[in-house]
N, C-alpha and C. Protein backbone atom coordinates (compact mmCIF):
# COMPACT_ATOMS: atom_id res chain seq x y z
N UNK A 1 -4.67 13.31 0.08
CA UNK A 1 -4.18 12.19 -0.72
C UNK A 1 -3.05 11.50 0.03
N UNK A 2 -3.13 10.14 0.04
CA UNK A 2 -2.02 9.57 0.36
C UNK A 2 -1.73 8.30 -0.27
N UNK A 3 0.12 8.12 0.04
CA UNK A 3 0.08 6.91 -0.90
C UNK A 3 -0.31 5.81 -0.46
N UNK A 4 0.09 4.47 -0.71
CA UNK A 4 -0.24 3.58 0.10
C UNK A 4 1.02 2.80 0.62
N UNK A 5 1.22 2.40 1.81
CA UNK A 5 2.11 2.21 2.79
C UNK A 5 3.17 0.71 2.36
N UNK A 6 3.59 0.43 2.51
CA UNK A 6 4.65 -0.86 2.59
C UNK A 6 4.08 -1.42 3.68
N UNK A 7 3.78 -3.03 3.23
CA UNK A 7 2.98 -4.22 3.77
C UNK A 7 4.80 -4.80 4.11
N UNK A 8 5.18 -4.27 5.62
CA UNK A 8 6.49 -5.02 5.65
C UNK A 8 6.70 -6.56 6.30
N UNK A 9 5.23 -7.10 6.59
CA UNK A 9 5.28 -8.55 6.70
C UNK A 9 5.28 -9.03 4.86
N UNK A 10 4.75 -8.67 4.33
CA UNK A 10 4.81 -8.96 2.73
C UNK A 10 5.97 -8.47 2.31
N UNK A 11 6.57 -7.49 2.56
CA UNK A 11 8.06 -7.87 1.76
C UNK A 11 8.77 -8.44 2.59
N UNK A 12 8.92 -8.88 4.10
CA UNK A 12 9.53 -9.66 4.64
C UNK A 12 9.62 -11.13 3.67
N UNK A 13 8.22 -11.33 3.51
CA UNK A 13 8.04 -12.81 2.86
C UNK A 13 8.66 -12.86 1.42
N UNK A 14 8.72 -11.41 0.53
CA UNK A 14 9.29 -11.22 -0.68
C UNK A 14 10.66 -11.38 -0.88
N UNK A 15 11.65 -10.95 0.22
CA UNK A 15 12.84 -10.82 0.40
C UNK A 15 13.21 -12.49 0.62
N UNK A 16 12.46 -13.40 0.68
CA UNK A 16 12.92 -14.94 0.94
C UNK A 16 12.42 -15.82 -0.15
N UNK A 17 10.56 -15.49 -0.19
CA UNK A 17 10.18 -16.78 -1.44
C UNK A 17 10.42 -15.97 -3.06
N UNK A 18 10.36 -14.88 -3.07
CA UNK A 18 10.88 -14.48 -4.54
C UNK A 18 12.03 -14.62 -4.88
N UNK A 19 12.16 -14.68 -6.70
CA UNK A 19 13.41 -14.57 -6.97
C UNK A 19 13.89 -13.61 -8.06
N UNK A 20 15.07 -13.48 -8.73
CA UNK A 20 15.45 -12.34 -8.98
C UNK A 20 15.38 -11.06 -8.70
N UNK A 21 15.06 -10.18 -9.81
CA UNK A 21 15.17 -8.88 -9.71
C UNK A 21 14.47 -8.95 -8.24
N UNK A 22 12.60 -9.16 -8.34
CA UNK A 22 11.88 -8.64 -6.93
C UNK A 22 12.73 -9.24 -6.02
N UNK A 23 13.22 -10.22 -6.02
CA UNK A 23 13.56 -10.92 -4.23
C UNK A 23 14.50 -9.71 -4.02
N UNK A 24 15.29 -9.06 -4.92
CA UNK A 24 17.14 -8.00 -5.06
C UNK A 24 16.41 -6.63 -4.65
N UNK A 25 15.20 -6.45 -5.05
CA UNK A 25 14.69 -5.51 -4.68
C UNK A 25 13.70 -5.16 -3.36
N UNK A 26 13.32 -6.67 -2.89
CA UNK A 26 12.59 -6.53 -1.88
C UNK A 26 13.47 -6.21 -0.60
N UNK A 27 14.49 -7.04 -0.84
CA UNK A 27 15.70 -7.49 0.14
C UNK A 27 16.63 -6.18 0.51
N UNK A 28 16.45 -5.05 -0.51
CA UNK A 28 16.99 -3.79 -1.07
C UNK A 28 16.09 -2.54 0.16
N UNK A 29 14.43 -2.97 -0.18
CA UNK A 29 13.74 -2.14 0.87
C UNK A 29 13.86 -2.02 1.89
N UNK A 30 13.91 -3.75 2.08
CA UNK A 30 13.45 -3.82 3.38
C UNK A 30 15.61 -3.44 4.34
N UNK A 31 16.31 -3.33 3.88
CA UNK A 31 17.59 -3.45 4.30
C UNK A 31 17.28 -1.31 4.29
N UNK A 32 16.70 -0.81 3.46
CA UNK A 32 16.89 0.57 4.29
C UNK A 32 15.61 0.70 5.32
N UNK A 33 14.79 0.09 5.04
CA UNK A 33 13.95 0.36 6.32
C UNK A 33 14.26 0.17 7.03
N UNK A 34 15.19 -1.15 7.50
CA UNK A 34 16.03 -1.05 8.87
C UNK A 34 16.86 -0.50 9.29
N UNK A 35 17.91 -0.01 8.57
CA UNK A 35 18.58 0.88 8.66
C UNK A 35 17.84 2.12 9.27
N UNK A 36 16.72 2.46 8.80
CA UNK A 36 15.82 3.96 9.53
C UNK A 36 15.22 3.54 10.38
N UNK A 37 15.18 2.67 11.13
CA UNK A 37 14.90 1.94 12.18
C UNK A 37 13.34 2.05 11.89
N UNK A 38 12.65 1.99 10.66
CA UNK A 38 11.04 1.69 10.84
C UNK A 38 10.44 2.66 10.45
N UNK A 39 11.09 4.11 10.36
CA UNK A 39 10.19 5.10 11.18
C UNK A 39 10.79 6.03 9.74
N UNK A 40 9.90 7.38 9.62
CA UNK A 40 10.30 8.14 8.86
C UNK A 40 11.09 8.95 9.46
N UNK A 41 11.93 9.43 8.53
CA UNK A 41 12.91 9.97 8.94
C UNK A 41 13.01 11.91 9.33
N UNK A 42 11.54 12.12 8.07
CA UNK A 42 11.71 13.33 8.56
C UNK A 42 10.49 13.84 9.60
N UNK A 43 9.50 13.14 9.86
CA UNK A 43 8.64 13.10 11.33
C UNK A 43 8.61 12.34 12.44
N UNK A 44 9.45 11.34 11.89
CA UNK A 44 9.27 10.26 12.77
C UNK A 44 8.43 9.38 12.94
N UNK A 45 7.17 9.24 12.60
CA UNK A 45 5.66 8.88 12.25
C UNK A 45 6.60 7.32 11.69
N UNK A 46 5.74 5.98 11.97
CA UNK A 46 5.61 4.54 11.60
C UNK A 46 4.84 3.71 11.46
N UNK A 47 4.28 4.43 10.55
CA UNK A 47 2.66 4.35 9.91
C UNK A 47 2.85 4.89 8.03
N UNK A 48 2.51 3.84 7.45
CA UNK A 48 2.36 4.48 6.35
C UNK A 48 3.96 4.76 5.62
N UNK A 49 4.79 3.68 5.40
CA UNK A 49 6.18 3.90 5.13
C UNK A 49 5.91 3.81 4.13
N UNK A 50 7.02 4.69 3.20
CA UNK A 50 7.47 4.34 1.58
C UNK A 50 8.80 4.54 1.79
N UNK A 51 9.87 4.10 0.36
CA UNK A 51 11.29 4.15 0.10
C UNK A 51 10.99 5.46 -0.92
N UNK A 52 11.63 6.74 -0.11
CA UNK A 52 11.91 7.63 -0.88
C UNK A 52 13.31 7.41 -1.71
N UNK A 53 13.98 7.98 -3.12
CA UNK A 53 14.73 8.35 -3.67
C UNK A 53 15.23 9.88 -3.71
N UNK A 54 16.50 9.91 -2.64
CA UNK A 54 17.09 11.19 -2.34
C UNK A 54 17.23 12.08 -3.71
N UNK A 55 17.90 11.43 -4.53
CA UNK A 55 17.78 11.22 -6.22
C UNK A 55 17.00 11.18 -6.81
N UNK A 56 16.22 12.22 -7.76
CA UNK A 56 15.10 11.85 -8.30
C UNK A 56 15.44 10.42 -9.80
N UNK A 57 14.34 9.90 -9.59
CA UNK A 57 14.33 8.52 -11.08
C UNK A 57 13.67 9.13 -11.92
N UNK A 58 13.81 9.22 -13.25
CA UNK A 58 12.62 9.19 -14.07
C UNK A 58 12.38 8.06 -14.77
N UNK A 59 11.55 7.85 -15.43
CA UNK A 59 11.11 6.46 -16.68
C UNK A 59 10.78 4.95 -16.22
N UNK A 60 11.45 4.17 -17.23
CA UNK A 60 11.40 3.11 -17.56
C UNK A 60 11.88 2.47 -15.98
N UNK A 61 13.23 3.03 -15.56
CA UNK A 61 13.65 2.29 -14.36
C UNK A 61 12.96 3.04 -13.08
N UNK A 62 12.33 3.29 -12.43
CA UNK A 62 11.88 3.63 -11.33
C UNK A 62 11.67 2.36 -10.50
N UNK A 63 11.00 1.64 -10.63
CA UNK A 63 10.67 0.54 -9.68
C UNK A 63 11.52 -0.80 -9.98
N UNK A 64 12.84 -0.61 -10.77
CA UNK A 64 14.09 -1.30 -11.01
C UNK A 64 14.64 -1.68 -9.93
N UNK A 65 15.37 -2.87 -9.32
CA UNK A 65 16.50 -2.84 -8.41
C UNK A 65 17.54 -2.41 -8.58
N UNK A 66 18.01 -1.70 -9.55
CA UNK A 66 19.16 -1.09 -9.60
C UNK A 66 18.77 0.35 -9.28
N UNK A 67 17.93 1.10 -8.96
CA UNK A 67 17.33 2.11 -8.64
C UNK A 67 17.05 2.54 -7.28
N UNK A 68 17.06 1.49 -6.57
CA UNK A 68 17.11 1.37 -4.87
C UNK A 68 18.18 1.46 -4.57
N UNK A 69 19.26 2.38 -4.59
CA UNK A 69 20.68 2.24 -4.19
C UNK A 69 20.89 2.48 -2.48
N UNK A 70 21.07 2.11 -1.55
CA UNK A 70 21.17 2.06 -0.57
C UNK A 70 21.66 4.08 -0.10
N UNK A 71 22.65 4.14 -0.57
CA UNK A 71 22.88 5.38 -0.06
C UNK A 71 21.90 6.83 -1.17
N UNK A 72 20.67 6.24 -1.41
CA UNK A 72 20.55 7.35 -2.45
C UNK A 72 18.56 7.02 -2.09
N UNK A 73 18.56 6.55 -0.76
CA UNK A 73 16.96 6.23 -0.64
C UNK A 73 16.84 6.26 0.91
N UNK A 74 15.74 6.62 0.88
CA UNK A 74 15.47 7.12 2.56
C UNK A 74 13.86 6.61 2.80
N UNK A 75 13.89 6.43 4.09
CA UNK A 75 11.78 6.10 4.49
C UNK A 75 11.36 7.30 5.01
N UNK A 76 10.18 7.47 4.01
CA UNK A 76 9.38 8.36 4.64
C UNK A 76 8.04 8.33 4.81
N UNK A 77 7.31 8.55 5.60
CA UNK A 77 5.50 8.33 5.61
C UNK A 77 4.99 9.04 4.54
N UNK A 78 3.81 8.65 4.21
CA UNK A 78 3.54 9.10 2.74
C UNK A 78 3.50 10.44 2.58
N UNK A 79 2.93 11.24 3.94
CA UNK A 79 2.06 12.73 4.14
C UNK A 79 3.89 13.02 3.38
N UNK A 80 5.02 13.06 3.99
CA UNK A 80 6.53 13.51 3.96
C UNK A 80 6.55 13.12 2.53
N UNK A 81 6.69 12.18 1.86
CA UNK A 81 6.46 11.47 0.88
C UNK A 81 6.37 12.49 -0.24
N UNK A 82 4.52 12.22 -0.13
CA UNK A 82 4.36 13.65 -1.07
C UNK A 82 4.45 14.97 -1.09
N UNK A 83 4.73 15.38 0.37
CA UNK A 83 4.90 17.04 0.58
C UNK A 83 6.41 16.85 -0.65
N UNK A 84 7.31 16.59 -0.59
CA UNK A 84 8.56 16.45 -0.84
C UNK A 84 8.62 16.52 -2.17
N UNK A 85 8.00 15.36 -2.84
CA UNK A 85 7.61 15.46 -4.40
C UNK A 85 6.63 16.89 -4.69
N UNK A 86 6.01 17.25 -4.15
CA UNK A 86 5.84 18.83 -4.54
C UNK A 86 6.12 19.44 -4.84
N UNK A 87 7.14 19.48 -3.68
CA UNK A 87 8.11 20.62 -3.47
C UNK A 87 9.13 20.43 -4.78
N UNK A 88 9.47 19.90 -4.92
CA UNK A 88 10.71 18.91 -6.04
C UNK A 88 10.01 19.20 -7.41
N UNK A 89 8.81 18.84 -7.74
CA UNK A 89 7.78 19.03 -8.92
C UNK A 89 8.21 20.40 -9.40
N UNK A 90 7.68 21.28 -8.13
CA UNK A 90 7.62 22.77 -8.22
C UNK A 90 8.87 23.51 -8.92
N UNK A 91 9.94 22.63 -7.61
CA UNK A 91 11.44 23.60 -8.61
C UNK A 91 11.52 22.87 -9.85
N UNK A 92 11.34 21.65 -10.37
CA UNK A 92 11.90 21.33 -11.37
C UNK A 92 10.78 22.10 -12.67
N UNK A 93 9.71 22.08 -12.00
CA UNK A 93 8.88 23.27 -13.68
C UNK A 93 8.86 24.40 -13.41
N UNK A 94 10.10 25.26 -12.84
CA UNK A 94 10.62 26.50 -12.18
C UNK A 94 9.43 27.58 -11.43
N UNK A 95 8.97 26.79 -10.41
CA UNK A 95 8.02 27.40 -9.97
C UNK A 95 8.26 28.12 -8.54
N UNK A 96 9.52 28.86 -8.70
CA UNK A 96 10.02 28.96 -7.37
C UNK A 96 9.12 30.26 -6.90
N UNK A 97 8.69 30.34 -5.75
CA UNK A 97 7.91 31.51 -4.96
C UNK A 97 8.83 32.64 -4.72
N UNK A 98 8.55 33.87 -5.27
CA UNK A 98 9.56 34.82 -4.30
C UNK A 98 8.75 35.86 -3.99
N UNK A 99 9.71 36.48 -3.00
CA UNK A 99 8.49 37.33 -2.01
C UNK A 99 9.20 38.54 -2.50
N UNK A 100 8.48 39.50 -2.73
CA UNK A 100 8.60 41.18 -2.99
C UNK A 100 8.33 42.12 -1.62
């Protein structure tokens, strides 16, 4: 399974002809993707980007611009993406593995 990637000529174009919230939020992505210079951060792979939340969101605000906080979101390729939310899934419905 994978997710599907950030079209960053399309939010290039989002970050200029949209307005409000999306333009605050496009302008939001695309400002940490550069910051990670493109690339995921935890393989390196630049193919297949998403804006992870270091922070987990729940609800109503997830895809909010106030939810993209610059220091609280990172790029990662999707495979990183979802390994991560797994992992995260797992501890949060206390599914921690222990070895005997």
């Amino acid at each position: 399974m994978k997710l599907p990637g950030i079209d960053i000529e399309k939010l290039k174009i989002s970050a200029v002809t949209k307005r409000g919230t999306e333009r605050k939020l496009a302008r939001r992505r695309l400002a940490i993707l550069e910051r990670d210079g493109f690339k995921c951060v935890t393989c390196g792979k630049s193919e297949n980007l998403t804006i992870s939340h270091t922070v987990p969101i729940y609800g109503k605000k997830r895809n909010h611009a106030s939810s993209f906080k610059f220091d609280e979101c990172i790029t990662q390729c999707s495979e990183c993406h979802l390994k991560e939310e797994y992992n995260r899934t797992n501890l949060r419905l206390g599914h921690v593995f222990r070895w005997t």
